[in-house]
N, C-alpha and C. Protein backbone atom coordinates (compact mmCIF):
# COMPACT_ATOMS: atom_id res chain seq x y z
N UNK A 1 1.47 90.38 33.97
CA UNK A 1 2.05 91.54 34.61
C UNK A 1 3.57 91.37 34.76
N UNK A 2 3.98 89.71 34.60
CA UNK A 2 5.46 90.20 35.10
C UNK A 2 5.83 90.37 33.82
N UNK A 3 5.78 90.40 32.73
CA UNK A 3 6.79 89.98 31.56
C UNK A 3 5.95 91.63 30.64
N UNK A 4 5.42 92.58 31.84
CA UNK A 4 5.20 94.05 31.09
C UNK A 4 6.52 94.63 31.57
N UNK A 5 7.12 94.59 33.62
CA UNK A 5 8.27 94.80 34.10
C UNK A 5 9.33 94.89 33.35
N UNK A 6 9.82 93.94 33.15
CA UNK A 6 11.12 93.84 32.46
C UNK A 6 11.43 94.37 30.94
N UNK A 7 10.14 94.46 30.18
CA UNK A 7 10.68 95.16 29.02
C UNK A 7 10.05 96.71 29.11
N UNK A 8 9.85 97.30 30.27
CA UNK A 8 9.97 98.34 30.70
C UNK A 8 11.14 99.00 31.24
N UNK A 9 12.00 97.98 32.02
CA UNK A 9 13.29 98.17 32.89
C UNK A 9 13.93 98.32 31.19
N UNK A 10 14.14 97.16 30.27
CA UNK A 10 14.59 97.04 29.08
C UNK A 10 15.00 98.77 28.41
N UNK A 11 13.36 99.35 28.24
CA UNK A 11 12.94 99.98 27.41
C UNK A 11 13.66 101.49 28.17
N UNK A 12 13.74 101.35 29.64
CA UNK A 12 14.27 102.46 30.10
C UNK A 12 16.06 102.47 29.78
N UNK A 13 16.63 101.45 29.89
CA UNK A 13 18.09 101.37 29.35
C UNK A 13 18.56 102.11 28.05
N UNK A 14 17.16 101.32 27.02
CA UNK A 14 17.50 101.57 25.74
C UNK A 14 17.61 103.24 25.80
N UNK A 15 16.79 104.04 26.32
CA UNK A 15 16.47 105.59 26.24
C UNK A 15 17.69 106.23 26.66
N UNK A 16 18.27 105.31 27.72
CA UNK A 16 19.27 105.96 28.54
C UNK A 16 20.48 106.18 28.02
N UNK A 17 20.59 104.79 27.16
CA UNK A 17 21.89 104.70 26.05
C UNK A 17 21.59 105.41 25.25
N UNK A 18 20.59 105.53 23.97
CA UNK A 18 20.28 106.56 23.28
C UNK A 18 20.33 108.17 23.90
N UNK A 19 20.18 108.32 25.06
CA UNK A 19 19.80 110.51 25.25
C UNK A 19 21.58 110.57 25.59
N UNK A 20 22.15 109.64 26.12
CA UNK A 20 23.63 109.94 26.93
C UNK A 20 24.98 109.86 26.15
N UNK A 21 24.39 108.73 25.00
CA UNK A 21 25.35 108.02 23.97
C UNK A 21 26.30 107.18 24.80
N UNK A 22 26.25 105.99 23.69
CA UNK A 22 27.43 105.03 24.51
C UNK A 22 28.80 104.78 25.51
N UNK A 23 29.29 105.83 24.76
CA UNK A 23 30.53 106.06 25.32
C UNK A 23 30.17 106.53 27.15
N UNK A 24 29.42 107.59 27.49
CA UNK A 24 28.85 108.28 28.52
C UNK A 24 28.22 107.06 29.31
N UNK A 25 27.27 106.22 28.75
CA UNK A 25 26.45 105.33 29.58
C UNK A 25 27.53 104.48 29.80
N UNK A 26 28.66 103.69 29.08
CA UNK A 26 29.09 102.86 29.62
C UNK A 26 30.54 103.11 30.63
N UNK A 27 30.41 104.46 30.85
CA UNK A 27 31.41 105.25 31.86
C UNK A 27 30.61 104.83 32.83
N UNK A 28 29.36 104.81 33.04
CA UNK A 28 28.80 104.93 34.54
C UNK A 28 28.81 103.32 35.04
N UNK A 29 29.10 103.23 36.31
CA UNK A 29 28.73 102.00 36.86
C UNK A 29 28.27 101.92 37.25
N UNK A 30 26.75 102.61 37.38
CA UNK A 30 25.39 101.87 37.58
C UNK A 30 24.47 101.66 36.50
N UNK A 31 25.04 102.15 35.43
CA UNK A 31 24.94 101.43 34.38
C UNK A 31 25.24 99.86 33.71
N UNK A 32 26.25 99.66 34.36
CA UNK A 32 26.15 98.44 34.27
C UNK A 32 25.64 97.48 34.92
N UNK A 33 25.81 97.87 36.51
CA UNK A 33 24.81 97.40 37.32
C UNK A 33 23.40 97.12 36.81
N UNK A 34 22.69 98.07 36.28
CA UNK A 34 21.28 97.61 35.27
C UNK A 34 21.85 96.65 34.46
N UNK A 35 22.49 96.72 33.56
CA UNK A 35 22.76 95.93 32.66
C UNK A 35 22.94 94.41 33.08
N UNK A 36 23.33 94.19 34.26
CA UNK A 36 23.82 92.80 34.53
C UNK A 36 22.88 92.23 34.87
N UNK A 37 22.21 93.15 36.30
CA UNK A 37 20.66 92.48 36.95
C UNK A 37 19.69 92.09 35.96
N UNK A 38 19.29 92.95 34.80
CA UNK A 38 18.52 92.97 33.96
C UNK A 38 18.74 91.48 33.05
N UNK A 39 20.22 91.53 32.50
CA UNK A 39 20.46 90.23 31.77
C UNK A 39 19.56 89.06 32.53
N UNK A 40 20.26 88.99 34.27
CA UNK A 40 19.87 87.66 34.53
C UNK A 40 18.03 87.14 34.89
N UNK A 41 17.91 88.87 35.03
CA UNK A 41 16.40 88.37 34.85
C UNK A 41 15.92 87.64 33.66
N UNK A 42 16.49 88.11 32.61
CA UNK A 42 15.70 88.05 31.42
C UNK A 42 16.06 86.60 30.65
N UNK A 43 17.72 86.37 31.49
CA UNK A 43 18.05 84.68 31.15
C UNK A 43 17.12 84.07 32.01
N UNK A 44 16.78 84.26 33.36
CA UNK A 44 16.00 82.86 34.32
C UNK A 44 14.66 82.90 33.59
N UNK A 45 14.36 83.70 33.10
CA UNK A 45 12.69 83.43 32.35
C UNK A 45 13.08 82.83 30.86
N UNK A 46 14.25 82.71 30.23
CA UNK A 46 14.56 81.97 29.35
C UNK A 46 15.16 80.67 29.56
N UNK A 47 15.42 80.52 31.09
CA UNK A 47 15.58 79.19 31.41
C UNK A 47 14.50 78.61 32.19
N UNK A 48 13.95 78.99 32.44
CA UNK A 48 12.31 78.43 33.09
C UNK A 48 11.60 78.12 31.91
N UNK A 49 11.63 78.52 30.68
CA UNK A 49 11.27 78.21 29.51
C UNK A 49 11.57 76.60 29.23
N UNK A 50 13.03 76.72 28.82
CA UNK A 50 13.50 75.79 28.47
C UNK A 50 13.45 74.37 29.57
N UNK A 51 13.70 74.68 30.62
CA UNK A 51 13.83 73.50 31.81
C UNK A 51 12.19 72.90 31.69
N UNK A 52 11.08 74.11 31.50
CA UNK A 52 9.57 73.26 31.28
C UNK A 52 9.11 72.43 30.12
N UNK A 53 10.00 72.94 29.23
CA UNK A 53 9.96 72.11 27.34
C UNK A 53 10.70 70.80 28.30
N UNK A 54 11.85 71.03 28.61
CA UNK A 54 12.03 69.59 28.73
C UNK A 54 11.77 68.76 29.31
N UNK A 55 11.10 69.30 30.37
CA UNK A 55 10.34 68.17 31.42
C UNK A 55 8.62 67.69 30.80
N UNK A 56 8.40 68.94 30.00
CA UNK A 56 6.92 68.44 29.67
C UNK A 56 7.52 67.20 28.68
N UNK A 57 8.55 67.42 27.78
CA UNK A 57 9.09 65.93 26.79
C UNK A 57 9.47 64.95 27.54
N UNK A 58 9.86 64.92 28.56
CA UNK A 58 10.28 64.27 29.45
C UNK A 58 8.65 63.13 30.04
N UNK A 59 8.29 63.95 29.92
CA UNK A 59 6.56 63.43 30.72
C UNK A 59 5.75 62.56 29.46
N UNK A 60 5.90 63.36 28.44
CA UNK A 60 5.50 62.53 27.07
C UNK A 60 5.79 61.68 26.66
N UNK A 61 7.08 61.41 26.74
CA UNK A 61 8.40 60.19 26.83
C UNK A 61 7.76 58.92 27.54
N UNK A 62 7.63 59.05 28.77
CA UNK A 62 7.23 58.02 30.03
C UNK A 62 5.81 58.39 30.15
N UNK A 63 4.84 59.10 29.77
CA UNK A 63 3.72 59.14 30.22
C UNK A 63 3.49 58.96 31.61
N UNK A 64 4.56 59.60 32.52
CA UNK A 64 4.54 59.62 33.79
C UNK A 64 3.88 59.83 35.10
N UNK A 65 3.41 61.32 34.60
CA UNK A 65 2.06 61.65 35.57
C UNK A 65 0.95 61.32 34.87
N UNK A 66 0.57 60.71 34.00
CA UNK A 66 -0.44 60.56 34.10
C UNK A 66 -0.85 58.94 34.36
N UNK A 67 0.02 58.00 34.40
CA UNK A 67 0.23 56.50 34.75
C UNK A 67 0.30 56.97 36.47
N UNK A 68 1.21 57.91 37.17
CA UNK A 68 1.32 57.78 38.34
C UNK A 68 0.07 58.55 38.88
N UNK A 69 -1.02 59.53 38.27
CA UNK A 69 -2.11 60.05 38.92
C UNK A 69 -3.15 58.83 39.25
N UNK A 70 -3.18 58.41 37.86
CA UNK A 70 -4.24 56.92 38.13
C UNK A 70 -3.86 55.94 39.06
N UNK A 71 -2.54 55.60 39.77
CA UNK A 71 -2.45 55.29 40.43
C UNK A 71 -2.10 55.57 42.11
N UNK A 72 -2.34 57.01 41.74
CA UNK A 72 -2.40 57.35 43.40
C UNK A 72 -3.90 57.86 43.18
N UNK A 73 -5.05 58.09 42.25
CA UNK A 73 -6.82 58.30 42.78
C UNK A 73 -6.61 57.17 43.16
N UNK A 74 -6.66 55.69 42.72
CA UNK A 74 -7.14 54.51 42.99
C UNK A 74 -6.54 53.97 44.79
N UNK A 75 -5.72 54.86 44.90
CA UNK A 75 -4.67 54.26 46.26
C UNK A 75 -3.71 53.44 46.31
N UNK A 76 -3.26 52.86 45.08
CA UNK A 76 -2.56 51.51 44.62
C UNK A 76 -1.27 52.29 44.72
N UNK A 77 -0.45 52.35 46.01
CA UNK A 77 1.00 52.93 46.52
C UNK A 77 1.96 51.64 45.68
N UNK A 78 1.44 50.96 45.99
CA UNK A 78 2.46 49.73 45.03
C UNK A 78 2.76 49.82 43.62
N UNK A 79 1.70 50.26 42.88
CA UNK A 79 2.17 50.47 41.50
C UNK A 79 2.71 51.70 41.55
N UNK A 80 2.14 52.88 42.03
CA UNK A 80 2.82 54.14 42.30
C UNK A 80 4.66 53.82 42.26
N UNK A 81 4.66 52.82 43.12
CA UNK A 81 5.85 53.16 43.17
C UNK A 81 6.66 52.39 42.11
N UNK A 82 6.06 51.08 42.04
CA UNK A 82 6.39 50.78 40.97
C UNK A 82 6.87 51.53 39.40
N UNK A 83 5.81 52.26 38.94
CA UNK A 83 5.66 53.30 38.45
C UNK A 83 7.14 54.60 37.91
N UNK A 84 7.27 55.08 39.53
CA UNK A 84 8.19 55.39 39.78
C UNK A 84 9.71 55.19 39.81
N UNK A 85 9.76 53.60 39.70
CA UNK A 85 10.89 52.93 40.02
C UNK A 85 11.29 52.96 38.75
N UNK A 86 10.31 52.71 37.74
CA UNK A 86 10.55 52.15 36.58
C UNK A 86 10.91 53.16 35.89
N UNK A 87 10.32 54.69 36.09
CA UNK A 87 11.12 55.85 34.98
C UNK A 87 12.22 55.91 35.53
N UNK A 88 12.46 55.88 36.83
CA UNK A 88 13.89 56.34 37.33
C UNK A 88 14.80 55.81 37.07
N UNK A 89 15.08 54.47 36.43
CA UNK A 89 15.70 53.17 36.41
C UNK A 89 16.16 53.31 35.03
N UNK A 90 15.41 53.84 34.43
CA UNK A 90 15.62 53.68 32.68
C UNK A 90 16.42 54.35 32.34
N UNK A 91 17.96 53.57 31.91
CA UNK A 91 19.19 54.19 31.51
C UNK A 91 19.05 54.40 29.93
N UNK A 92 18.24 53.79 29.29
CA UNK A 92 18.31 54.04 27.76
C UNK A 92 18.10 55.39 27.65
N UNK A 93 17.52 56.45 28.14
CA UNK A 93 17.07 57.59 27.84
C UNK A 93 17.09 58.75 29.47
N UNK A 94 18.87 58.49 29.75
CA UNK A 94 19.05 59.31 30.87
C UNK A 94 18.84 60.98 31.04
N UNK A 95 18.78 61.74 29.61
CA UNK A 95 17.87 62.89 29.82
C UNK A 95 16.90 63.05 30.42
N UNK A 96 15.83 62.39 29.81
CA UNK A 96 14.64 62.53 30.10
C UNK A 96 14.26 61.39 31.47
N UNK A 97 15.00 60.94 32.29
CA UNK A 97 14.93 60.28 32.72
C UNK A 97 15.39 61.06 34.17
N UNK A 98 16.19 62.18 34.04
CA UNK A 98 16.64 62.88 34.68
C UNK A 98 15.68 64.42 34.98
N UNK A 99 14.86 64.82 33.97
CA UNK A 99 13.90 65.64 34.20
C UNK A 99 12.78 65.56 34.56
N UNK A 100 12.53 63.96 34.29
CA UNK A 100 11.62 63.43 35.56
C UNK A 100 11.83 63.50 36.89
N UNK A 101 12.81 62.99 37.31
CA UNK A 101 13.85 63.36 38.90
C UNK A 101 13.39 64.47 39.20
N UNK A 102 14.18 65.46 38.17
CA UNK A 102 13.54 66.81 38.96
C UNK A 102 12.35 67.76 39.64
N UNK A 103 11.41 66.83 38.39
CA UNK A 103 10.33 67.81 38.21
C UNK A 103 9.63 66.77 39.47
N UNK A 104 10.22 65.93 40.63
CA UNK A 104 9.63 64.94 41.39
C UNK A 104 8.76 65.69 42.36
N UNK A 105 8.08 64.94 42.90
CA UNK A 105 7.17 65.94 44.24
C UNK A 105 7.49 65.59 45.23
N UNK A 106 8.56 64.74 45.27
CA UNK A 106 9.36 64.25 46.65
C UNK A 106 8.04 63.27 47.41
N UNK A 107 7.23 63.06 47.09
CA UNK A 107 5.74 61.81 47.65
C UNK A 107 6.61 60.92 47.76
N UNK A 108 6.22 60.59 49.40
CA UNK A 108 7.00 59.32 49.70
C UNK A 108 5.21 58.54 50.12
N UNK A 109 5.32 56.84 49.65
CA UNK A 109 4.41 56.39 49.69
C UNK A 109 3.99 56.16 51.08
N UNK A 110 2.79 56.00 51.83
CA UNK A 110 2.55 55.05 53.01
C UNK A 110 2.85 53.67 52.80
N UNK A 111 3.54 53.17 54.22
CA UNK A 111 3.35 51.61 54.23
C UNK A 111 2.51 50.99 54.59
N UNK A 112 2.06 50.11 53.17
CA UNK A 112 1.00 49.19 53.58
C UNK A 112 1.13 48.07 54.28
């Protein structure tokens, strides 16, 4: 449902520029007003795109959550963090090393 919205908002612009002609639509300034809001919608769903490609490579890279799930079913906070320490640490590959960071769940361990 969300991604019918926006190329509806889209589809109403296009009509608007086409019945008024260019010159006319881009006199109005709430015309552009659509135009701007609209862009940044349509960039943050092209950057929510991209920011998830790189964190899912990011995860493939370090096999991260799935080394750190097995070790938080089992309860083992020590390797967890271990775990943890060890993608964060790794300067050879500070991209992906950095979209791990982000994509963090902020889990702080109990002390055993």
């Amino acid at each position: 449902m969300h991604g019918v919205r926006p190329v509806g908002l889209l589809w109403t612009e296009c009509k608007a520029l086409y019945s008024s002609g260019p010159r006319v639509y881009l006199l109005d300034s709430y015309n552009w007003i659509d135009f701007i809001v609209l862009s940044m919608y349509l960039s943050s769903y092209a950057l929510r795109f991209l920011v998830d490609r790189r964190i899912k490579f990011a995860d493939l890279h370090f096999n991260g959550t799935m080394r750190a799930r097995d070790a938080l079913i089992v309860r083992n906070f020590t390797q967890f963090l271990a775990i943890k320490d060890d993608i964060f640490s790794d300067f050879r590959y500070p991209t992906y090393s950095y979209f791990m960071k982000a994509c963090e769940s902020h889990y702080h361990a109990p002390y055993v």
